[in-house]
N, C-alpha and C. Protein backbone atom coordinates (compact mmCIF):
# COMPACT_ATOMS: atom_id res chain seq x y z
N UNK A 1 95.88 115.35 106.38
CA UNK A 1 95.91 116.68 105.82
C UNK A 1 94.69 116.82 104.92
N UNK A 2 93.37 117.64 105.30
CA UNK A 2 92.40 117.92 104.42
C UNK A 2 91.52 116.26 104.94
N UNK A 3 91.31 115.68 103.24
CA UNK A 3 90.60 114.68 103.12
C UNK A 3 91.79 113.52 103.68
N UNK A 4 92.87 113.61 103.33
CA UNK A 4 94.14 113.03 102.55
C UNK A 4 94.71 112.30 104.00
N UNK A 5 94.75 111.11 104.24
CA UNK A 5 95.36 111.20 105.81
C UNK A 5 96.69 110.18 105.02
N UNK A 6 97.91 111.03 105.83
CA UNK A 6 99.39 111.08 105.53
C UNK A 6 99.95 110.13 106.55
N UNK A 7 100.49 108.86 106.32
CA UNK A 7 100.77 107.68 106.73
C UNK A 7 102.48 107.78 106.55
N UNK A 8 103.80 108.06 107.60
CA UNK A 8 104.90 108.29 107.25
C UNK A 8 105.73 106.76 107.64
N UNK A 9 106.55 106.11 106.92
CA UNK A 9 106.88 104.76 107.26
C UNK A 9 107.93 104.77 107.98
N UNK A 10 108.75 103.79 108.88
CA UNK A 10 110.28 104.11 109.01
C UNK A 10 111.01 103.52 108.14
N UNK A 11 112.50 103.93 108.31
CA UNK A 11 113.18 103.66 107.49
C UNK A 11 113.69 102.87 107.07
N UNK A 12 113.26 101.48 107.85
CA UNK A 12 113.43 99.76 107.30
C UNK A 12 112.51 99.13 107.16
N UNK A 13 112.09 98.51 106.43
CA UNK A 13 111.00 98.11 106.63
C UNK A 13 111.21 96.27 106.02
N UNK A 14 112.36 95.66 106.99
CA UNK A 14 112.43 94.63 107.28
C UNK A 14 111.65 93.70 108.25
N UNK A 15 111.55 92.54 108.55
CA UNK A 15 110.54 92.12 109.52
C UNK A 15 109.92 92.37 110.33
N UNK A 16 111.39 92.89 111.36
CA UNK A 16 111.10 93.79 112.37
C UNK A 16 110.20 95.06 112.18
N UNK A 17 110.62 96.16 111.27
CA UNK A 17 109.97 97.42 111.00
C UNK A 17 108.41 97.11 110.66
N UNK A 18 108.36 95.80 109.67
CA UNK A 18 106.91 95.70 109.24
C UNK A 18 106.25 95.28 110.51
N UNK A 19 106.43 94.36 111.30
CA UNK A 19 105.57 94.07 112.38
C UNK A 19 105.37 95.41 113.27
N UNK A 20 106.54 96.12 113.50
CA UNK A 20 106.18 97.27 114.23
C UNK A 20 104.89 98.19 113.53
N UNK A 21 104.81 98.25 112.52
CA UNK A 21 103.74 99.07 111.85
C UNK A 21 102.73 98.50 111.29
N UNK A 22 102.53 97.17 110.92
CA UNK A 22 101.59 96.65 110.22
C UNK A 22 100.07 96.70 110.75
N UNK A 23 99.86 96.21 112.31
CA UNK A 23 99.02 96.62 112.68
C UNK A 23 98.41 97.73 112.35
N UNK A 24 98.79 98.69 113.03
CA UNK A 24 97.87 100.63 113.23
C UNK A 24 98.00 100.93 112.04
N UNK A 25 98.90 100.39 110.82
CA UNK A 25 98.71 100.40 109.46
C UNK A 25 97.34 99.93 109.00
N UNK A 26 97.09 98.98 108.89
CA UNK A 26 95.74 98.52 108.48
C UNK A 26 94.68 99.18 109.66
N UNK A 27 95.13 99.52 110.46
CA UNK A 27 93.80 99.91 111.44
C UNK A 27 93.55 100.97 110.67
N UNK A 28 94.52 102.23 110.62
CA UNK A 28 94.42 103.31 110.17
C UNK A 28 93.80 103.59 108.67
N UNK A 29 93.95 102.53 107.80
CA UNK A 29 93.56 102.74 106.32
C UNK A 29 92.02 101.94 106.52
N UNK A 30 91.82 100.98 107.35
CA UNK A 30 90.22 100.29 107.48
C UNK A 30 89.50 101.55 107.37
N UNK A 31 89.77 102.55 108.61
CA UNK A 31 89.17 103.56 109.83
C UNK A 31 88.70 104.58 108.46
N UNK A 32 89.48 104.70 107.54
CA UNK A 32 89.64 106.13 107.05
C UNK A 32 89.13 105.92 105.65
N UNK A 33 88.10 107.00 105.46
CA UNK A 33 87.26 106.63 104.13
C UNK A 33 87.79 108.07 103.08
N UNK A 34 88.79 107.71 102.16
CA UNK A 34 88.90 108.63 101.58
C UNK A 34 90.45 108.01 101.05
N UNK A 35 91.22 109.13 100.73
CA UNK A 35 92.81 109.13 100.15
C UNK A 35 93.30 109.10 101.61
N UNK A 36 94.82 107.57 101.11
CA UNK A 36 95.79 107.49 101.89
C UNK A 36 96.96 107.71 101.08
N UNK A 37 97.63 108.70 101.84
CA UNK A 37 99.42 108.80 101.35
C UNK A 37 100.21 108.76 102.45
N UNK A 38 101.22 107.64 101.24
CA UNK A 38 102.16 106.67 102.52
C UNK A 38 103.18 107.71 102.04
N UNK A 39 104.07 108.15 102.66
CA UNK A 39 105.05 108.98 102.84
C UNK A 39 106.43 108.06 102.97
N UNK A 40 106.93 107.43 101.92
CA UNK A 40 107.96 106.58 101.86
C UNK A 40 109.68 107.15 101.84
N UNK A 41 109.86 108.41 102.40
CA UNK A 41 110.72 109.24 101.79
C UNK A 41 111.96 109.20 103.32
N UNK A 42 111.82 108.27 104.13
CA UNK A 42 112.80 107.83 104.90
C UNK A 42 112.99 106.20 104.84
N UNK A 43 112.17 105.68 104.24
CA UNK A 43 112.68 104.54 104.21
C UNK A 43 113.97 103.74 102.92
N UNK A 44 114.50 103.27 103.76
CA UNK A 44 115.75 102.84 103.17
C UNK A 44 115.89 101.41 102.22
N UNK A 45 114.84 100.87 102.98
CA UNK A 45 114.75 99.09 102.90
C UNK A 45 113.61 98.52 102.95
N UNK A 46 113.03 97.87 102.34
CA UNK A 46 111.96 96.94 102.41
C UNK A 46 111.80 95.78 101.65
N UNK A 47 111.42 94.80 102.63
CA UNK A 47 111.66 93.35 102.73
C UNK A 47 110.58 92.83 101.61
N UNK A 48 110.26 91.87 101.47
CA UNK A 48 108.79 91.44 100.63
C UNK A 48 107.92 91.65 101.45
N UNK A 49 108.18 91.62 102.73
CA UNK A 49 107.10 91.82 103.72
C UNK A 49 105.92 93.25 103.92
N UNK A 50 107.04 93.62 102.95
CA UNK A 50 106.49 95.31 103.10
C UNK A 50 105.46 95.11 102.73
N UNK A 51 106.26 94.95 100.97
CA UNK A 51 105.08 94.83 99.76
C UNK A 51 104.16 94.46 100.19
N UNK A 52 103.77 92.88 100.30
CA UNK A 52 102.70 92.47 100.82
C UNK A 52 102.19 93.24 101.36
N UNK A 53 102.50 93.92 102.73
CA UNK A 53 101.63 94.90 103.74
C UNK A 53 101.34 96.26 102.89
N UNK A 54 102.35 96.18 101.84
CA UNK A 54 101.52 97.58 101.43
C UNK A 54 100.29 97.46 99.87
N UNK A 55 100.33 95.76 99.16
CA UNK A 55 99.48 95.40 98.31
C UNK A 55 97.79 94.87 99.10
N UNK A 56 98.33 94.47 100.09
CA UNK A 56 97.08 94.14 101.02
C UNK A 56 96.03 95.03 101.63
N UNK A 57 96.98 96.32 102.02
CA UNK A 57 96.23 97.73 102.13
C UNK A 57 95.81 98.33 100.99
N UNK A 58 96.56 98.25 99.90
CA UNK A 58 96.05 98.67 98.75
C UNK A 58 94.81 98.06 98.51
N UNK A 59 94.62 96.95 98.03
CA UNK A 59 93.54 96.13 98.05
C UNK A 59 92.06 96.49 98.53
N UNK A 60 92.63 96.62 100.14
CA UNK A 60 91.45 97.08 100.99
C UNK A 60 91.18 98.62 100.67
N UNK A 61 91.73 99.46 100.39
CA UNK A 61 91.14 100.65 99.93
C UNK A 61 90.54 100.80 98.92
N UNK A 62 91.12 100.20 97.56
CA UNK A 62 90.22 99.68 96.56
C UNK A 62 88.68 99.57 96.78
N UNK A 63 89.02 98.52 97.79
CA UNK A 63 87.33 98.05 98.06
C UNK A 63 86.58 99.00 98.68
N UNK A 64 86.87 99.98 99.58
CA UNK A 64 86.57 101.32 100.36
C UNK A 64 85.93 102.04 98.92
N UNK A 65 86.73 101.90 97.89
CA UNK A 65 86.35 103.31 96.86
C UNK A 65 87.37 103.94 97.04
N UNK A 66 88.52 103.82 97.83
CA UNK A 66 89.78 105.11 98.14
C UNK A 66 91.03 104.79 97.23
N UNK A 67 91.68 105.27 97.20
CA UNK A 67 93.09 105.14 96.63
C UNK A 67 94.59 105.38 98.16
N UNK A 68 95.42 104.20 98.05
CA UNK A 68 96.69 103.78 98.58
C UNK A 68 97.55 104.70 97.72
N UNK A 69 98.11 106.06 97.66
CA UNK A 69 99.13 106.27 96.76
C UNK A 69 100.15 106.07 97.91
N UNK A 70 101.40 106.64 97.03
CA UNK A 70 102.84 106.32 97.55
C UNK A 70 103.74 107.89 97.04
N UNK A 71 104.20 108.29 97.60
CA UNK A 71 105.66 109.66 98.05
C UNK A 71 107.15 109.42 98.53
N UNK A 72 108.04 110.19 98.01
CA UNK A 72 109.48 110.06 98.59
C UNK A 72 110.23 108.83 98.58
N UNK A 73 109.73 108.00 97.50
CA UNK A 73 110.20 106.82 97.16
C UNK A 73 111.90 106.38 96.85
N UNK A 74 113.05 106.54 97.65
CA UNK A 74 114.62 106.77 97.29
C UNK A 74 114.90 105.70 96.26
N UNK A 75 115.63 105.92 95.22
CA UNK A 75 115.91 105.57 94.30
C UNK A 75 116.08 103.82 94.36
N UNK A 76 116.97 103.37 95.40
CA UNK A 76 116.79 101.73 95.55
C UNK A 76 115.34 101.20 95.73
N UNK A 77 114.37 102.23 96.11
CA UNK A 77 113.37 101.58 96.46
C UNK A 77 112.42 101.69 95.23
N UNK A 78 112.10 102.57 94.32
CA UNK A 78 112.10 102.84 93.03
C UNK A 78 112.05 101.38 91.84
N UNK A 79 113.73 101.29 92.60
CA UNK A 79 114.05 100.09 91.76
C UNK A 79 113.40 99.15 92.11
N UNK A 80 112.86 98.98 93.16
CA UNK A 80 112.71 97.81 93.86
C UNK A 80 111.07 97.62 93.05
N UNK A 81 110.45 98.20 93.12
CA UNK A 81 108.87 98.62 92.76
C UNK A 81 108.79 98.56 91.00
N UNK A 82 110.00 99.08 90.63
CA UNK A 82 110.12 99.21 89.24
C UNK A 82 109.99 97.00 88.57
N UNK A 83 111.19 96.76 89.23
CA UNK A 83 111.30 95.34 89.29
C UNK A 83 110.07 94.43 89.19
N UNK A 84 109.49 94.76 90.52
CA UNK A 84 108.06 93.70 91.06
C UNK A 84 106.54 94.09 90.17
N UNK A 85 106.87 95.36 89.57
CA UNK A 85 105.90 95.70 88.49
C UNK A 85 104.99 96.50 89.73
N UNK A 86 104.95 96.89 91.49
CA UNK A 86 104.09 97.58 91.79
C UNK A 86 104.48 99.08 91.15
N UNK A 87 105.12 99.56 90.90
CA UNK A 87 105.05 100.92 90.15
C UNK A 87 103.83 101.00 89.32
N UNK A 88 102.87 99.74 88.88
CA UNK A 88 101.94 99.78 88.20
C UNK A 88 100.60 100.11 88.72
N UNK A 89 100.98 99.23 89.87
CA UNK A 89 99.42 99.39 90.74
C UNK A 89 98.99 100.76 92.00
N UNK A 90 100.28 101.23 92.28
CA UNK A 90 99.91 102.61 92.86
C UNK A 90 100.66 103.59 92.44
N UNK A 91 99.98 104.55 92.78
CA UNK A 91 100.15 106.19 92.04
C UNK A 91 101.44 106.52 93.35
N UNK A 92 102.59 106.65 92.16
CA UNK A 92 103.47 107.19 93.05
C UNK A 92 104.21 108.72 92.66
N UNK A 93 104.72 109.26 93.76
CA UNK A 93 104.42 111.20 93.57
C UNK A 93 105.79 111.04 94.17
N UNK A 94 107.19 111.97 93.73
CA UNK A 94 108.17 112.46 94.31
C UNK A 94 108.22 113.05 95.48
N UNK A 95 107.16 113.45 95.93
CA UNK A 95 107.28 114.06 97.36
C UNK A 95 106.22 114.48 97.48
N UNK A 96 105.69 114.40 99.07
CA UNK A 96 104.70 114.86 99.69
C UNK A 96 104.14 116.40 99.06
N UNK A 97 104.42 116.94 99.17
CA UNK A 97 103.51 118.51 98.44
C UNK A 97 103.30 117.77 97.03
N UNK A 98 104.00 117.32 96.27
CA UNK A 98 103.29 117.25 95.20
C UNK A 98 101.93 116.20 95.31
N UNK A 99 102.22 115.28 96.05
CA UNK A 99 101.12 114.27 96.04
C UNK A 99 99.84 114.59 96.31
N UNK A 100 100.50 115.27 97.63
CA UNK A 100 98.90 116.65 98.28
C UNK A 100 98.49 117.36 97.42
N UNK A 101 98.83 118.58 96.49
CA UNK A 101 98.56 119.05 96.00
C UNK A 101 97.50 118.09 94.64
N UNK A 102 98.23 117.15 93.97
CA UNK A 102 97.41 116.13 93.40
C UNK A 102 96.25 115.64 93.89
N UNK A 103 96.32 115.03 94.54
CA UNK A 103 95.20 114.32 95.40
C UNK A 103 94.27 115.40 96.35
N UNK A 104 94.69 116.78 96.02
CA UNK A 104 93.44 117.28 96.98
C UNK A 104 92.92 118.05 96.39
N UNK A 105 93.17 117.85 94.67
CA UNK A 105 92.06 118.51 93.42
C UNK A 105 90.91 118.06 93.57
């Protein structure tokens, strides 16, 4: 959307779910020079595996010059981020319009 390319996860993101996405995940954030928003607002569950896949992409956008934010985060998962201290390291937005609207000042 715009600059902003909108990355939507599924709703587990246990072993299985992460291998299904991890790939075209990192392809997609290498490819793309600018803001990524992960659209977290169906997912239910995520493993450590996530994290990792989603601190590792973070990382690499860093190095791009871009920013990894995060949207639609459900309250267990919140917690979950709140816990591991990533609530620190990416910008996270209640929902997609607001994030867009943020990020495409």
């Amino acid at each position: 959307m715009g600059d902003v390319l909108v990355i939507e996860l599924p709703n587990r993101l246990d072993a299985v779910g992460v291998s299904a996405v991890e790939k075209k995940f990192a392809e997609a954030i290498a490819t793309h020079k600018g803001q990524v928003l992960v659209d977290m607002s169906n997912v239910e569950f995520v493993a450590s595996l996530a994290l990792r896949m989603l601190l590792t992409n973070h990382k690499v956008m860093k190095q791009q010059g871009g920013e990894l934010s995060l949207c639609g985060l459900q309250p267990q998962i919140t917690e979950i981020f709140r816990k591991s201290r990533f609530d620190t390291l990416f910008k996270l937005y209640p929902d997609r319009e607001t994030a867009l609207d943020t990020l495409g000042e």
